[in-house]
Structure formats: C-alpha cells, structure tokens
Protein backbone atom coordinates (compact mmCIF):
# COMPACT_ATOMS: atom_id res chain seq x y z
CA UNK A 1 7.21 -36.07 1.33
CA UNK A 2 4.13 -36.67 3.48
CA UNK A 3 2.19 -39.61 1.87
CA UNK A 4 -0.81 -38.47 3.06
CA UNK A 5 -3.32 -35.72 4.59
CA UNK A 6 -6.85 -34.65 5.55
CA UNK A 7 -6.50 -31.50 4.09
CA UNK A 8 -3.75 -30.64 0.95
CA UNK A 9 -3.77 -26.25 0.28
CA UNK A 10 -1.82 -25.62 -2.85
CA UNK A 11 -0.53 -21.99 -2.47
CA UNK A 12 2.01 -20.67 0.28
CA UNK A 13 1.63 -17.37 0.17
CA UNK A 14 -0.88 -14.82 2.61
CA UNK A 15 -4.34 -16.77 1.68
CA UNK A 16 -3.02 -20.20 1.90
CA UNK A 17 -0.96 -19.73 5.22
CA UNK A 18 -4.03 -17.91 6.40
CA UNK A 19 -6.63 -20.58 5.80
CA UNK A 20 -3.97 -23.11 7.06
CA UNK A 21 -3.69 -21.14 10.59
CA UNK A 22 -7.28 -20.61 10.47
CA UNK A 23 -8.53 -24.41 9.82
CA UNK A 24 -5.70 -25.37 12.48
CA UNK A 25 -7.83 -22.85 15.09
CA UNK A 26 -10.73 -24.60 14.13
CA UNK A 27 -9.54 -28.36 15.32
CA UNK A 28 -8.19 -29.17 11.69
CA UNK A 29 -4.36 -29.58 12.19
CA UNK A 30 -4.18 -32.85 9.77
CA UNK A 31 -2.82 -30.72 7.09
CA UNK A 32 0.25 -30.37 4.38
CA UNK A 33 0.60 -26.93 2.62
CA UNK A 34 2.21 -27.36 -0.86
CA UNK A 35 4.06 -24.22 -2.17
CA UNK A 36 6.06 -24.37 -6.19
CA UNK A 37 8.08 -21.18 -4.74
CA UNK A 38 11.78 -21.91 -2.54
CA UNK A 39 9.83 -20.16 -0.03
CA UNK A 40 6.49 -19.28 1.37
CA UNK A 41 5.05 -15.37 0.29
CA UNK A 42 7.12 -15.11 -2.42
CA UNK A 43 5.47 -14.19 -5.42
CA UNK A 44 1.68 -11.87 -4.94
CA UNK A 45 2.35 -11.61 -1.10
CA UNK A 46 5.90 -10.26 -1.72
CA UNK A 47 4.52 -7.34 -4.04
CA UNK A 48 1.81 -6.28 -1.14
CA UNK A 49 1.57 -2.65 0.19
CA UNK A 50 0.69 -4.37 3.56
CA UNK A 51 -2.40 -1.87 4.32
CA UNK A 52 -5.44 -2.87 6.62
CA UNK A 53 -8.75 -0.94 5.81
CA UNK A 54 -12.02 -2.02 7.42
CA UNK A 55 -14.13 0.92 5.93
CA UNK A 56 -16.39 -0.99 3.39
CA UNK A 57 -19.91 -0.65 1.72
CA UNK A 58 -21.33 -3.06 3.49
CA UNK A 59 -21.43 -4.74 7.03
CA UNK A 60 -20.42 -8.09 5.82
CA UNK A 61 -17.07 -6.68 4.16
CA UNK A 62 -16.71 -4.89 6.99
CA UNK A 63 -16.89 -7.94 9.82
CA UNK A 64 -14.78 -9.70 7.40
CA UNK A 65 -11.97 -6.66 7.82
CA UNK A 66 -12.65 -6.41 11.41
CA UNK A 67 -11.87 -9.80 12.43
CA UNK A 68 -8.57 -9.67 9.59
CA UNK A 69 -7.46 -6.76 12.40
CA UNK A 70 -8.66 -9.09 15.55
CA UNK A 71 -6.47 -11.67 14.14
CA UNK A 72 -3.39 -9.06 13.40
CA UNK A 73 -3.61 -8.00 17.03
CA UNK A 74 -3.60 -11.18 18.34
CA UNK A 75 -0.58 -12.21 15.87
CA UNK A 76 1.58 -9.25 17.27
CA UNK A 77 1.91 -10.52 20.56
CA UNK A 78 4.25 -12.87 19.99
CA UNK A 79 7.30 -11.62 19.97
CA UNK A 80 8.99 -14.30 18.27
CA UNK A 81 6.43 -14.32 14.73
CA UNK A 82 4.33 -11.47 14.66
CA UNK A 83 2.77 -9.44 11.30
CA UNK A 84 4.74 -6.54 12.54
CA UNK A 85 1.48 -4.67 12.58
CA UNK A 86 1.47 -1.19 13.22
CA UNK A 87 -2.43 0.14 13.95
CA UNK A 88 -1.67 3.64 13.53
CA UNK A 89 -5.34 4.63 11.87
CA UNK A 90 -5.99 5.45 8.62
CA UNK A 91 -7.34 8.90 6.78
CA UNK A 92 -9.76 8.56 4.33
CA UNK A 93 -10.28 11.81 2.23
CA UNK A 94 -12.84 13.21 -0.24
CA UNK A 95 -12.15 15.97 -2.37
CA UNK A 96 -16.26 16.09 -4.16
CA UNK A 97 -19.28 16.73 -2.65
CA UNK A 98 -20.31 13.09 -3.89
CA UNK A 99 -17.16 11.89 -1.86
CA UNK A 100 -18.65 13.26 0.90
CA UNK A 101 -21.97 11.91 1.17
CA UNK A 102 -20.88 8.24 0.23
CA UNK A 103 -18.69 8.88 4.00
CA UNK A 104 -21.99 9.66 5.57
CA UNK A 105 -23.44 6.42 4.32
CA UNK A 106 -19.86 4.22 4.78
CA UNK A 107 -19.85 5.71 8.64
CA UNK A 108 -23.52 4.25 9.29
CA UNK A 109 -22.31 0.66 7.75
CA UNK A 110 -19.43 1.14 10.14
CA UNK A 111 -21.56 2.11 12.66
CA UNK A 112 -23.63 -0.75 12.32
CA UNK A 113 -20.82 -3.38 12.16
CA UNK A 114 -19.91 -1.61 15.74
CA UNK A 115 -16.58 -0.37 13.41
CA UNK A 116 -15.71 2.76 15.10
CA UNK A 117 -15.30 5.75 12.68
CA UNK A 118 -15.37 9.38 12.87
CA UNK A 119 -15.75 12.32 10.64
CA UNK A 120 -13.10 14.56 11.92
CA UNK A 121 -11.95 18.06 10.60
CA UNK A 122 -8.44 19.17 8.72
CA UNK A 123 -6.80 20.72 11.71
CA UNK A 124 -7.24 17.13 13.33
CA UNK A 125 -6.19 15.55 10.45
CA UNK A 126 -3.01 17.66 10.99
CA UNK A 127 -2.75 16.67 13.87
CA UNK A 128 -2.45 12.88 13.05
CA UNK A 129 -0.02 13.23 10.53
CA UNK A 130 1.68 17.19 10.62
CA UNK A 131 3.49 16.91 7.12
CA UNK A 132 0.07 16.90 5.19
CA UNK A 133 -1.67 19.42 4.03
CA UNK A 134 -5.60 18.95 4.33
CA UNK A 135 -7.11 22.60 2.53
CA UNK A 136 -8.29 20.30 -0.19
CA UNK A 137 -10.29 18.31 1.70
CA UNK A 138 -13.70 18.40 1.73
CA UNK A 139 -14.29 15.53 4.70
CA UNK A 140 -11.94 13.41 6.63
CA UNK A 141 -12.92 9.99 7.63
CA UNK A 142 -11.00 8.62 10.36
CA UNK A 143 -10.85 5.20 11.51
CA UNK A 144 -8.40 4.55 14.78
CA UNK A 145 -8.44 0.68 14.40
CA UNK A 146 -6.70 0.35 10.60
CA UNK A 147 -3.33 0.03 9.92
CA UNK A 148 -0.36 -1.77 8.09
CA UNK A 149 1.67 -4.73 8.11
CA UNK A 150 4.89 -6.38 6.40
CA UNK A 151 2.73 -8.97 4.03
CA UNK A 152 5.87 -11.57 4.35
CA UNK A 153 5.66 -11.12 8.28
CA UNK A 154 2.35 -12.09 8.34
CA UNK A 155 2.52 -15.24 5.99
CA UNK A 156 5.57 -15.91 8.30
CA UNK A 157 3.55 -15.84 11.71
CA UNK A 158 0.60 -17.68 10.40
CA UNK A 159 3.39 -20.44 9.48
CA UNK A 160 4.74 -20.63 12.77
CA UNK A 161 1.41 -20.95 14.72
CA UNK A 162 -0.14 -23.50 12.18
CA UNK A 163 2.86 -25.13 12.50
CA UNK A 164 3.12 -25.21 16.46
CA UNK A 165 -0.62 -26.52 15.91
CA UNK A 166 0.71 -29.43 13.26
CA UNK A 167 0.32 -28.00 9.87
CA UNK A 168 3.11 -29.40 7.55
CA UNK A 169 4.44 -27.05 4.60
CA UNK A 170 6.26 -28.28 1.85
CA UNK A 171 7.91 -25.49 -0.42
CA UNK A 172 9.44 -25.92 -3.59
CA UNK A 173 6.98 -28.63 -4.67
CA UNK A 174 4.88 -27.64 -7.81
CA UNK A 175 1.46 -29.43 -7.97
CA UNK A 176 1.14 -31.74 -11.09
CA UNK A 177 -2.45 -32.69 -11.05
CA UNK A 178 -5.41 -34.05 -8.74
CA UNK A 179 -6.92 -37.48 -8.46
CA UNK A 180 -10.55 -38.42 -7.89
CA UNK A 181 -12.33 -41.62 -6.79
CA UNK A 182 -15.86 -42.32 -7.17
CA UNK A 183 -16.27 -38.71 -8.27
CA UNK A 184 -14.60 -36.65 -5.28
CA UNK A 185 -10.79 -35.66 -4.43
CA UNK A 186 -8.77 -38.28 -3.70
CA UNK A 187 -4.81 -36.77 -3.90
CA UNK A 188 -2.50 -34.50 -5.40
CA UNK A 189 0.06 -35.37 -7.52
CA UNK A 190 3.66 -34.03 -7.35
CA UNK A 191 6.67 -35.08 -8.78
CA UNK A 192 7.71 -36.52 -5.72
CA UNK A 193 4.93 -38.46 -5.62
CA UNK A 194 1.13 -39.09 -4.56
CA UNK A 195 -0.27 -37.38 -1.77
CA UNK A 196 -3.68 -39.11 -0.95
CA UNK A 197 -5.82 -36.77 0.85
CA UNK A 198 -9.57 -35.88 1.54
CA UNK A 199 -10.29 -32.00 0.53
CA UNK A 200 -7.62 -30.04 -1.52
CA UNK A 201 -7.90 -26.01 -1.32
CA UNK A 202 -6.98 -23.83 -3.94
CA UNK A 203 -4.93 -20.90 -2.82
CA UNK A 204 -2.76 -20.64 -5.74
CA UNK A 205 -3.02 -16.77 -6.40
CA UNK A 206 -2.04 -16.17 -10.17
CA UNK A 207 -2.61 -19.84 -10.42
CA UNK A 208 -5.66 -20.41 -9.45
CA UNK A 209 -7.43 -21.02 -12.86
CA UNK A 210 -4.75 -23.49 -13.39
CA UNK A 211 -5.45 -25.82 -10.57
CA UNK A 212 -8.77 -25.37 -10.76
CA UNK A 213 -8.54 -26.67 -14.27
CA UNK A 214 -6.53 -29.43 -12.84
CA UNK A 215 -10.02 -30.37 -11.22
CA UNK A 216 -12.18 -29.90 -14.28
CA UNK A 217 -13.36 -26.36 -13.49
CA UNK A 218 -13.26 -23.56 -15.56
CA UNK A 219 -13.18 -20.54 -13.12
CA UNK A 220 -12.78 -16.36 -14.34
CA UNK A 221 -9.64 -15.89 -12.25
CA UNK A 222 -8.14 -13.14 -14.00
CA UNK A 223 -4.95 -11.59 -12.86
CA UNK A 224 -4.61 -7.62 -13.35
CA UNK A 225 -1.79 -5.34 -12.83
CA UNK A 226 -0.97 -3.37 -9.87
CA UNK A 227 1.96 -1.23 -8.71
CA UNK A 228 3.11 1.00 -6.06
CA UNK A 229 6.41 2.71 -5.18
CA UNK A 230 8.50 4.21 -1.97
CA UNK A 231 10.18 6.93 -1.87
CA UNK A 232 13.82 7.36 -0.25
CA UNK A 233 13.31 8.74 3.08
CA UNK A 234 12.43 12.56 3.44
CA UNK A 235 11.28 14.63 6.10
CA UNK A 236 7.49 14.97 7.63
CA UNK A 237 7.19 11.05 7.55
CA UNK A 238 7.29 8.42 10.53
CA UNK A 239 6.13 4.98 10.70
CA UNK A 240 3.46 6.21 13.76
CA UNK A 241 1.80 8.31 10.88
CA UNK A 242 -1.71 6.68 9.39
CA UNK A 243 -2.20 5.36 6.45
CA UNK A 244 -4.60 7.49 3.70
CA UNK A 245 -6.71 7.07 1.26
CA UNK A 246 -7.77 9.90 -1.43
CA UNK A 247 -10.36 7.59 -3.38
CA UNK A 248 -11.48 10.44 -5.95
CA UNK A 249 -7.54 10.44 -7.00
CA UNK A 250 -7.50 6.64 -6.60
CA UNK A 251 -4.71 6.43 -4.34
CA UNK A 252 -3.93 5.18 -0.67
CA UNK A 253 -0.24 5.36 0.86
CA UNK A 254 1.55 4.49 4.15
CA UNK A 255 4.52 5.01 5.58
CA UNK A 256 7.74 3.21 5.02
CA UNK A 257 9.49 3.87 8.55
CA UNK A 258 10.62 7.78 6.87
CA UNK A 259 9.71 6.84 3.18
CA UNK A 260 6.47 7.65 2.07
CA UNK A 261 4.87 4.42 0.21
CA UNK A 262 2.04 5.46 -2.53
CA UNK A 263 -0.06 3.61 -5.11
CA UNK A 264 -3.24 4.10 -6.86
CA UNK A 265 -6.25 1.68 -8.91
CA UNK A 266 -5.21 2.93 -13.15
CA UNK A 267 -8.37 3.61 -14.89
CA UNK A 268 -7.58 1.83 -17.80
CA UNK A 269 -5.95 -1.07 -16.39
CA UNK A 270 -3.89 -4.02 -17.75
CA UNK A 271 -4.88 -7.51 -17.34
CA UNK A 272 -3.63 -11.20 -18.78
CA UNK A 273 -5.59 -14.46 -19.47
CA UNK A 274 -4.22 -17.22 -17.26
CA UNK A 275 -4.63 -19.53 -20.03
CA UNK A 276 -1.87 -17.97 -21.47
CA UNK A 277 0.96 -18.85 -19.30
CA UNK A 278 1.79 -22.34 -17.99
CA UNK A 279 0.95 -23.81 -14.33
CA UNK A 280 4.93 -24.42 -14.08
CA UNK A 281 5.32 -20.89 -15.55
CA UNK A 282 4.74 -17.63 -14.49
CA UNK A 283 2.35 -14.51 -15.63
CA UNK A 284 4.39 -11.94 -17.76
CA UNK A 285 7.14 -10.21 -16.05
CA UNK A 286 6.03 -5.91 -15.52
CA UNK A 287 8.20 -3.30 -16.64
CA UNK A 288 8.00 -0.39 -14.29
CA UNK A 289 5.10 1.91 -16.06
CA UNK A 290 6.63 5.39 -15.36
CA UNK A 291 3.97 7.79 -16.49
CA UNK A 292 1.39 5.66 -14.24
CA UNK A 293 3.70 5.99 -11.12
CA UNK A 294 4.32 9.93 -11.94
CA UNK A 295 0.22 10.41 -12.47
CA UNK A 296 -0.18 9.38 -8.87
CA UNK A 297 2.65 11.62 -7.84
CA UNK A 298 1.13 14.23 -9.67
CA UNK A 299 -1.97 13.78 -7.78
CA UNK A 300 -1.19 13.15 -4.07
CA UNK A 301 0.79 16.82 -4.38
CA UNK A 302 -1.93 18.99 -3.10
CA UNK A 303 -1.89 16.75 0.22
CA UNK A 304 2.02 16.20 0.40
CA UNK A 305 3.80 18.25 -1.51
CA UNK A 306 7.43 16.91 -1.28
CA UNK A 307 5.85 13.68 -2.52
CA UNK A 308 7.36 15.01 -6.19
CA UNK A 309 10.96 15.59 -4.70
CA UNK A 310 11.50 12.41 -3.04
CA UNK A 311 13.51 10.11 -5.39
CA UNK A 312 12.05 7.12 -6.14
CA UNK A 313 13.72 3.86 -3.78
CA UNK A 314 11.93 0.86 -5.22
CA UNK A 315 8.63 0.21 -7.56
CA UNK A 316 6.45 -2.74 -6.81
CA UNK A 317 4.60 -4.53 -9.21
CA UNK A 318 2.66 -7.68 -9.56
CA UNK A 319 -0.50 -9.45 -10.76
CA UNK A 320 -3.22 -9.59 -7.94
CA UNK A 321 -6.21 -11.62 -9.20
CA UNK A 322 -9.98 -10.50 -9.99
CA UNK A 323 -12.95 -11.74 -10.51
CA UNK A 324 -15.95 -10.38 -12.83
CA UNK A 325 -18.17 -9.72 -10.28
CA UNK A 326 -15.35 -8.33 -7.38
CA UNK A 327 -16.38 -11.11 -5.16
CA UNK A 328 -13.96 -13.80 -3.88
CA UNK A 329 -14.21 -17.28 -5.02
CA UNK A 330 -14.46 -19.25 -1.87
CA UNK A 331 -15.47 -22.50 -0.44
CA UNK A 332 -16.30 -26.03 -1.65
CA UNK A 333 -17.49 -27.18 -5.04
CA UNK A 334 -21.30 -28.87 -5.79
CA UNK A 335 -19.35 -30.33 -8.61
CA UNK A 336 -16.00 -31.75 -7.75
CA UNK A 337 -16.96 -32.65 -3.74
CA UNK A 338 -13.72 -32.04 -1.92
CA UNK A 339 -12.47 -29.12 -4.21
CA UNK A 340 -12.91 -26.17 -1.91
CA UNK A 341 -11.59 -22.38 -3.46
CA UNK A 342 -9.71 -19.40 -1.62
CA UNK A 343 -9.17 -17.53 -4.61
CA UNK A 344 -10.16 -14.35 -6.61
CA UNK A 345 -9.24 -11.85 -3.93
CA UNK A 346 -9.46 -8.65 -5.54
CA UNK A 347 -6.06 -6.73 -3.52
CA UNK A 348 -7.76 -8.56 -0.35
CA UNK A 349 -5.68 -11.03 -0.42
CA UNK A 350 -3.18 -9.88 2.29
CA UNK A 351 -5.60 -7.35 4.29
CA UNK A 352 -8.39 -9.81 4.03
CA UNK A 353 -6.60 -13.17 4.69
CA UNK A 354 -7.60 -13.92 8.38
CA UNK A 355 -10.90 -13.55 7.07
CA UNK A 356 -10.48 -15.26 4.43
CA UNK A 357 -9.55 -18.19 6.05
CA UNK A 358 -12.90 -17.68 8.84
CA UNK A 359 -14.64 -17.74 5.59
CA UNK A 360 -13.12 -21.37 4.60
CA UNK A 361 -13.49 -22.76 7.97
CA UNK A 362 -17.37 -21.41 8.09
CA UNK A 363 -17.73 -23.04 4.37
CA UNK A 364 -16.33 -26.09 4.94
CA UNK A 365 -17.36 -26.78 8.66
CA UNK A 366 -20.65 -25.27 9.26
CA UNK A 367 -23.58 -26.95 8.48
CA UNK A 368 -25.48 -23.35 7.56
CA UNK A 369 -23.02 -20.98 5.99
CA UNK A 370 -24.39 -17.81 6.19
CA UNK A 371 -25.50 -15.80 3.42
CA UNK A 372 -22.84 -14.10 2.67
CA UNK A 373 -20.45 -17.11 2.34
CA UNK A 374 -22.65 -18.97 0.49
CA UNK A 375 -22.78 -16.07 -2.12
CA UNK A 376 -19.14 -16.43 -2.46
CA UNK A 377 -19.37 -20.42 -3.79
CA UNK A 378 -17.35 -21.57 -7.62
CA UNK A 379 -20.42 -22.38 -7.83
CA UNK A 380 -22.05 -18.89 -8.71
CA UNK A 381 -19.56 -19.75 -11.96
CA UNK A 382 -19.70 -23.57 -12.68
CA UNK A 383 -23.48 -23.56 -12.87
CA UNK A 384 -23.79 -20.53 -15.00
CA UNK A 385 -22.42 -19.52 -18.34
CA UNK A 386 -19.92 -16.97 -19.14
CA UNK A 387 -16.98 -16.17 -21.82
CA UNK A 388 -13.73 -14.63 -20.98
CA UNK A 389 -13.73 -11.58 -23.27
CA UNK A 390 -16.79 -10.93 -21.11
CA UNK A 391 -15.31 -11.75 -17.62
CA UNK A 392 -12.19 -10.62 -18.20
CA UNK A 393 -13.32 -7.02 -19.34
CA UNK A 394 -15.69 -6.66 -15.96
CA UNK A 395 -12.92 -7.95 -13.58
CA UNK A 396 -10.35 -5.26 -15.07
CA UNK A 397 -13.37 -3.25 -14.12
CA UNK A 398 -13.72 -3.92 -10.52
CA UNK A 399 -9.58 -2.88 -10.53
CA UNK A 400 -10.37 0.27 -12.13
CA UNK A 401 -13.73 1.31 -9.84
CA UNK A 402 -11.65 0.01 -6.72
CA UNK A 403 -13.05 3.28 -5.27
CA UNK A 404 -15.79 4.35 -7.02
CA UNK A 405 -18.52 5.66 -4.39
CA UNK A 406 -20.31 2.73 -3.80
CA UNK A 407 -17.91 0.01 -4.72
C-alpha cells in the first residue's frame, strides 16, 4: 500500500478511471486510485449499454459528448487497450409532431456546437440499417459521429494509459474514512492503513453519498433503477448497424455483434435511499422486472418486428445514480477544501466519462472554470437546503423524463 499521494480517487469504475487518465493528461500523474471491488468496472460500469450520443439540448452537453467521442477515437488506436468503439452513427426517431420540432431545435444546438447532424428521410434510414422498418416515423435524425463501446473496455484502456503515465490503482481496498488537518483533506483511511494525501475525489458511483458523508457532506445522490436486455442472435442485425433512439417510446438499442440490445427510461421508476445500505454493503440486489422488459418489446415492434421473437440472452440491471436537478455533481468543495466530486451522473457515467474527467481537470486546475462547470459545484447542495423525500422524488424524475422534449 502506497503511503502516500497528491491525489487519492475512491471509485474504479468508468468515472474514476476516466478522471484518473484525464488528470494524468493534464500533468497530474502523482495519483493512487482506490477501488472496494476485486477488479476495476465491476459493479455500475459492468451493467452499461455502452452507447455514445452527443445530440443534447444544449451546446454545453453537447461539447461535453463531443470531446467523450474525441477521447474514444483517440483510445481505439491502440491496439493493445482500446474502448472497442465502434462509431457506426446513431438514428434518432420521432413518432409526434412535437418529436419533430424539438429535432429542428436539437439540430441548431448541434449545429452550433459544430456537431454534425442531419435530418434524413426513411428510405435512408433503410439504408443504414435494412432490417428496420421506418413507416412510423415521422423524422429521422441522424448523427454519423455516435456510436458504442464495451463500458469494461473503456475503464480498461483508461487504466492502461494512466498507468503508462504513473497512476497507481489499488483494487480490493474499501475506503474506511477521511482525515482532515487544519480544516482540509489530509488522507484516507483503509484497513491497510493511512494514505496521506492532498485532494481526495469521489467517484464512488452508488457510493457516493457514503463517502461524501465520510467528509461531512450530505449530498442527494440517489441511485435509481435501470435495465436493458439482448436478445440471442437473429437475422437483420450486424454490429456495423447504428445505434437508435425512439424517445416518444423511451427506448434506445444497439447492436450486440447479431443480437439486438434494447432498453428504455420506466415512467414510474424505482429508486433507493443510500442511507439505507452500508458503505461496505451494497444497494439491493434487482430481480429481472419482466413486464417492464416486455413493454419495451412491445413498443420497438413497429420499427423491428422480430424484436418479439428473439429469445431473450441476458437482462442487465443496476442502480445508476441521479441527482434532483439532472445535473452532475462535480468539482471541489467551498466547505471541505480538498474534497472534489465526480458523482451524480445521470446514465452519463460511461458515455460522458472523458468529459467528465475534462470537467475535473477544468475544476480543479483552472483558475476561471467556466460557467457551466461552476454550475455543476456540491456546492449548489451544501449551501442550500433540501430533504430527501423531496430530492429523491425529482431525481426519479429526471430518470423518468430522460427524453422528454426538452430534457
């Protein structure tokens, strides 16, 4: 056990290897990742559908997409770790007239970010991916530059460049608690022993309230259920098709080489209080929610019919975390100095995570955040009140309006 660092990120999986490659870019290699798992992406990570979207509401969101992709790009090249990304495209498809004009207004953000994005027509929609049917359509948004990835691949490949760069990881070491001198961070306790350090960073997923707690904070990290399922393999699907998205149904899907890979955002979803379950516990284990699964099924027919046919392979499940106002919780805190946050992802965690990690580097390095970072602060939620019936009721709502028009 390393006895001491500049930096100490609790939380192996996507986020925390991300911010750990991404501090490394920025000069800041003098750093030990601490991870309670045997390995690194093994818990949220592992239960990723491993799609890249940069179509978002607004230019910020979608800069912070577009340089996730950059980063995914760059990753691939090595042909020793790469993400395995695959940037096939992705369909986005509206089946209401309201649909339609929120596209309009999504292409000019695009536009604006210089995302390229196109409204294109069924029969080229048909084109891209032959086995779907488009009649239902009403527009097609097409953007060439999305894509998908293997969420363990990814956490993989940013552990092998931060770790060419000097980043140490530590897994199955479980954080204990957090020391302070003269009112800032000053280590992190394990049961191996002290590690004194400058700056600790919270990427613990599911965790998250519980190490921030471990600092003194009291943060609405809430984590809600999510699940997705592939299919066995069937005809009309290859891993060159795009991804979709059919946000009036709520779903988006991907291929799985030739299994078809679909999920959707539940409108009355299921959350749990992290107070409820330990820090050296877990959230409560999912049973597989059949009638949700089959609703989404149901729904993605009209646009792939043998979706219904295809036995089920596997169902995915875990508990990605929200936050009440569908923001992330990131960078350093004006009350514990040295106490900086990657957490509250809202299903970015993996998609967004080279981002992310920009976003820590620009928090903790800059002198001027902009904006848009600076929005993002614990702050916004140490220096305010709030109750958790309250919070916990308007981040289950940010999973439920995942892709209501304007979201």
């Amino acid at each position: 056990m390393a006895e001491q660092a500049e930096i100490v990120i609790v939380g192996g999986g996507a986020v925390g290897c991300g911010v750990a490659y991404s501090l490394a870019q920025a000069g800041k290699c003098d750093i030990l990742l601490l991870e309670k798992e045997p390995s690194l992406a093994a818990v949220t990570t592992a239960q990723a559908a491993g799609l890249v979207g940069q179509v978002r509401s607004s230019v910020d969101r979608v800069r912070l997409a577009m340089w996730s992709v950059k980063t995914f790009s760059e990753l691939q090249q090595d042909e020793e770790a790469n993400p395995n990304w695959r940037q096939v495209g992705s369909l986005r498809i509206a089946e209401s007239d309201v649909r339609v004009e929120e596209f309009k207004r999504l292409k000019a953000t695009c536009d604006e970010a210089s995302l390229e994005v196109a409204l294109i027509d069924a029969a080229e929609a048909a084109r891209l991916w032959p086995g779907m049917t488009f009649g239902a359509a009403k527009a097609i948004l097409w953007c060439p530059s999305d894509g998908y990835l293997q969420p363990a691949d990814l956490a993989m490949a940013y552990y092998h460049h931060a770790r060419a760069m000097g980043v140490r990881f530590r897994t199955n070491t479980p954080v204990t608690g957090i020391d302070f001198e003269n009112g800032r961070v000053a280590g992190v306790r394990t049961a191996e022993g002290t590690i004194a350090c400058e700056t600790v960073i919270n990427a613990a997923g599911a965790h998250g309230w519980h190490i921030a707690r471990l600092a003194g904070l009291e943060l609405p990290i809430v984590p809600v259920r999510h699940e997705y399922f592939i299919t066995v393999p069937g005809d009309g699907i290859a891993p060159e098709h795009p991804c979709f998205r059919v946000p009036d149904s709520t779903l988006y899907g991907r291929p799985d080489i030739n299994a078809f890979l679909l999920g959707g955002w539940e409108p009355e979803a299921l959350s749990c209080d992290p107070r409820d379950y330990a820090l050296e516990g877990a959230p409560p284990p999912i049973e597989e929610d059949w009638p949700v699964l089959s609703n989404f099924a149901e729904l993605m027919a009209p646009f792939f019919p043998p979706v219904g046919k295809l036995g089920v392979r596997h169902v995915f499940s875990g508990w990605p975390t929200f936050t009440p106002d569908g923001r992330f919780i990131v960078g350093e805190s004006g009350a514990v100095p040295g106490f900086v946050c990657a957490v509250g992802c809202n299903a970015h965690g993996v998609s967004g995570s080279a981002g992310i990690g920009q976003h820590v580097v620009e928090a903790m390095l800059e002198a001027k955040p902009s904006d848009y970072v600076a929005s993002l602060s614990p702050d916004r939620f140490t220096e305010t009140s709030w109750d958790w019936a309250e919070a916990r009721r308007k981040a289950q709502a940010v999973y439920e309006t995942y892709y209501a028009v304007g979201h």
